[in-house]
Every structure is written in C-alpha cells, then in structure tokens.
C-alpha atoms as a PDB file:
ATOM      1  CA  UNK A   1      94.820  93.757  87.672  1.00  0.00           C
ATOM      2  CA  UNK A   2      96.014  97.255  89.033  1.00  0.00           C
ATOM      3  CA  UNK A   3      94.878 100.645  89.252  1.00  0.00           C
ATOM      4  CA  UNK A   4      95.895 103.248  86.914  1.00  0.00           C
ATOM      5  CA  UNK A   5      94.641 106.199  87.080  1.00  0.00           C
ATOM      6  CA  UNK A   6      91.153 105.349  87.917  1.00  0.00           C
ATOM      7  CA  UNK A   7      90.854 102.631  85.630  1.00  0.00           C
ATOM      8  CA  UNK A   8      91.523  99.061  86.790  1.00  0.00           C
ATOM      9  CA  UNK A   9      93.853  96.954  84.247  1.00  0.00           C
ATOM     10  CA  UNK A  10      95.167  93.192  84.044  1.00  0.00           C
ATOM     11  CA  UNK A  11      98.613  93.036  85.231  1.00  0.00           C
ATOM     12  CA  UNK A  12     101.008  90.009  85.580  1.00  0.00           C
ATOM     13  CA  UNK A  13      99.686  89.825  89.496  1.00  0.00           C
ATOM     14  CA  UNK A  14      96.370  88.914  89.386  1.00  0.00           C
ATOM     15  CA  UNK A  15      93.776  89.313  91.754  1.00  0.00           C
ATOM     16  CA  UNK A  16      96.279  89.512  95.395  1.00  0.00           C
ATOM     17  CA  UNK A  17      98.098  92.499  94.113  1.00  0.00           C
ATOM     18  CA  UNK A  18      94.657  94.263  93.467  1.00  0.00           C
ATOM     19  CA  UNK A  19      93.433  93.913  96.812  1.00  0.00           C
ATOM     20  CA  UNK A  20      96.840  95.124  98.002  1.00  0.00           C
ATOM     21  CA  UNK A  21      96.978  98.349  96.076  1.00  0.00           C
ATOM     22  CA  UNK A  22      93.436  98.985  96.852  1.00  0.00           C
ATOM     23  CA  UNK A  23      94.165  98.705 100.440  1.00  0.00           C
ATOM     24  CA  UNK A  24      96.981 100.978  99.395  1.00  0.00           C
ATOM     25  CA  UNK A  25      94.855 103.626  98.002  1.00  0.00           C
ATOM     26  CA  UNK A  26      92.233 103.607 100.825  1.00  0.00           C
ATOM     27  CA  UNK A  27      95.051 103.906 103.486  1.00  0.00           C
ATOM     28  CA  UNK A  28      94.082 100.465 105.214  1.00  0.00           C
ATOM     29  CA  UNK A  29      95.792  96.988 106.025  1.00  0.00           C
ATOM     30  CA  UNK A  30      94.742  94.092 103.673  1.00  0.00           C
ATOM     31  CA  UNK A  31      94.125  92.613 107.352  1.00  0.00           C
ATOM     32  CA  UNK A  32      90.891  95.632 108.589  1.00  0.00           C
ATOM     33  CA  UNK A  33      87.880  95.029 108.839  1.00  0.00           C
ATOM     34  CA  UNK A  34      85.350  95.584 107.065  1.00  0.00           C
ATOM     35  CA  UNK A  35      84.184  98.482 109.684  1.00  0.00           C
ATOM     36  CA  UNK A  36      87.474  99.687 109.364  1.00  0.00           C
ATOM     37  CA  UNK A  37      87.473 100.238 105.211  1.00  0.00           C
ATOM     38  CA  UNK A  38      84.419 101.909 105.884  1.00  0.00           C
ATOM     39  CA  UNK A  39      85.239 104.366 108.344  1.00  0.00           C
ATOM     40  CA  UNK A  40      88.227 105.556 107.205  1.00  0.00           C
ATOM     41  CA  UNK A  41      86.856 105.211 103.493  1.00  0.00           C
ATOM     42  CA  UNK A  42      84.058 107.949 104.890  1.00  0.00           C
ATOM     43  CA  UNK A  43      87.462 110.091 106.099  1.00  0.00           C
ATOM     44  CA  UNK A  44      89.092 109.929 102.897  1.00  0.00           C
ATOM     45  CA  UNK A  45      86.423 110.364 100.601  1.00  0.00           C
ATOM     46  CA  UNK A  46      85.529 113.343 102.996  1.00  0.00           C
ATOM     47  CA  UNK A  47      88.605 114.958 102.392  1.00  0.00           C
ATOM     48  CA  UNK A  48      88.891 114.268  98.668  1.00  0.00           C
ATOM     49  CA  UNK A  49      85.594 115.265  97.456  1.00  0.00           C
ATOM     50  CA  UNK A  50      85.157 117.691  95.032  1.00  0.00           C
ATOM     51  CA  UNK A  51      82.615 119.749  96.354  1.00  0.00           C
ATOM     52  CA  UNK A  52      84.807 119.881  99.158  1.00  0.00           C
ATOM     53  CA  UNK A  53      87.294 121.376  97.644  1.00  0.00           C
ATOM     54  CA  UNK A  54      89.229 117.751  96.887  1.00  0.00           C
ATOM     55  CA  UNK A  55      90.985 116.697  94.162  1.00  0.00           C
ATOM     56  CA  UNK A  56      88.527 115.199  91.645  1.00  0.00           C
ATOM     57  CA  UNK A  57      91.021 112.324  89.976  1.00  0.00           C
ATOM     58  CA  UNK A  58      92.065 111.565  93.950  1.00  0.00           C
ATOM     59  CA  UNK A  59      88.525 110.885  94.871  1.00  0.00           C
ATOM     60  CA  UNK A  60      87.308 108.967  91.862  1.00  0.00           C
ATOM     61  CA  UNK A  61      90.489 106.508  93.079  1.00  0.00           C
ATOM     62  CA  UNK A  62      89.509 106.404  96.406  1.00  0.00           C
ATOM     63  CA  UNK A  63      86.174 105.575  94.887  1.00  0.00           C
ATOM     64  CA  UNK A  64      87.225 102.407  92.483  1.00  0.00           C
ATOM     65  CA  UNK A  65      89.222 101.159  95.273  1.00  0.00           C
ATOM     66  CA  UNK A  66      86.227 101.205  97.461  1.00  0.00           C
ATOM     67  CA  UNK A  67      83.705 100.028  95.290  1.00  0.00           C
ATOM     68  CA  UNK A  68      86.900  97.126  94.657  1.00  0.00           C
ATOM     69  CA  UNK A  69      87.193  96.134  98.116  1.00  0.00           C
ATOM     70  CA  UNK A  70      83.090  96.412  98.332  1.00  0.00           C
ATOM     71  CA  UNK A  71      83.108  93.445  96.018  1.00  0.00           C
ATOM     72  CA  UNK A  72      86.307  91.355  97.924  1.00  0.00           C
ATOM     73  CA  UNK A  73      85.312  91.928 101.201  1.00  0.00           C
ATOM     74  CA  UNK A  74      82.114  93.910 101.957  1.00  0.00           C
ATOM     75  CA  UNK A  75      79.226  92.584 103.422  1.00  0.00           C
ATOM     76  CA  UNK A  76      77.295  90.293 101.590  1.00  0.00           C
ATOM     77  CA  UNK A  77      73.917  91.754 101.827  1.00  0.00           C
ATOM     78  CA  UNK A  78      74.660  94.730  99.965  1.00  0.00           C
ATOM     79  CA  UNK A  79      74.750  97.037 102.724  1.00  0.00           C
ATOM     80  CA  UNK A  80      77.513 100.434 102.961  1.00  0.00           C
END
C-alpha cells in the first residue's frame, strides 16, 4: 500500500513501504519514537492547517499518515 494523494492504495510493497512513506510524509525516521511522531506531527499539522492558512490537500496527508502510523506504532491504549 502507498499514499496517493490522500488515499492509501495496494502497491507491489506491502505493508514496509507504507510505514516508510508515512514516515516520509510526517518528516520522521521509521526508527522515532512514538513521542517523536507526535511532536513533530503537532508541528506539521500546525503549519498545514487550513484555518491556518495551510494547504488543505497537504494537511489531510499529514493526517492519513498520522492516523497510519497511529495504528503501526501508537500507543496501545488509544491515547494521542
């Protein structure tokens, strides 16, 4: 699966290359924490927000990425 646009799609790379470009799109290594995605998720999204002025496709990315990662690596009692 990949992101395109702000849809995720199958692709020939499964699952790995998800988390990768997701990583990718929130501007962290596959490697942070889970602190980390957070806190520079909060940055981004910041930045990108619409009522902020932001880029409206940008921030729905930054979104699916997050809410991605959420599901691979977030906490597991459905905190953030």
């Amino acid at each position: 699966t990949a992101f395109m646009g702000s849809e995720l799609v199958a692709t020939k790379g499964g699952a790995r290359e998800s988390f990768d470009e997701a990583c990718a799109i929130i501007g962290v290594e596959p490697e942070a924490s889970w602190d980390e995605i957070v806190s520079v998720y909060r940055v981004k999204a910041g930045f990108t927000h619409p009522d902020k002025g932001g880029d409206p496709e940008r921030f729905k990315r930054i979104q699916k990425a997050y809410e991605y990662l959420k599901k691979v690596k977030g906490p597991k009692g459905g905190k953030q």
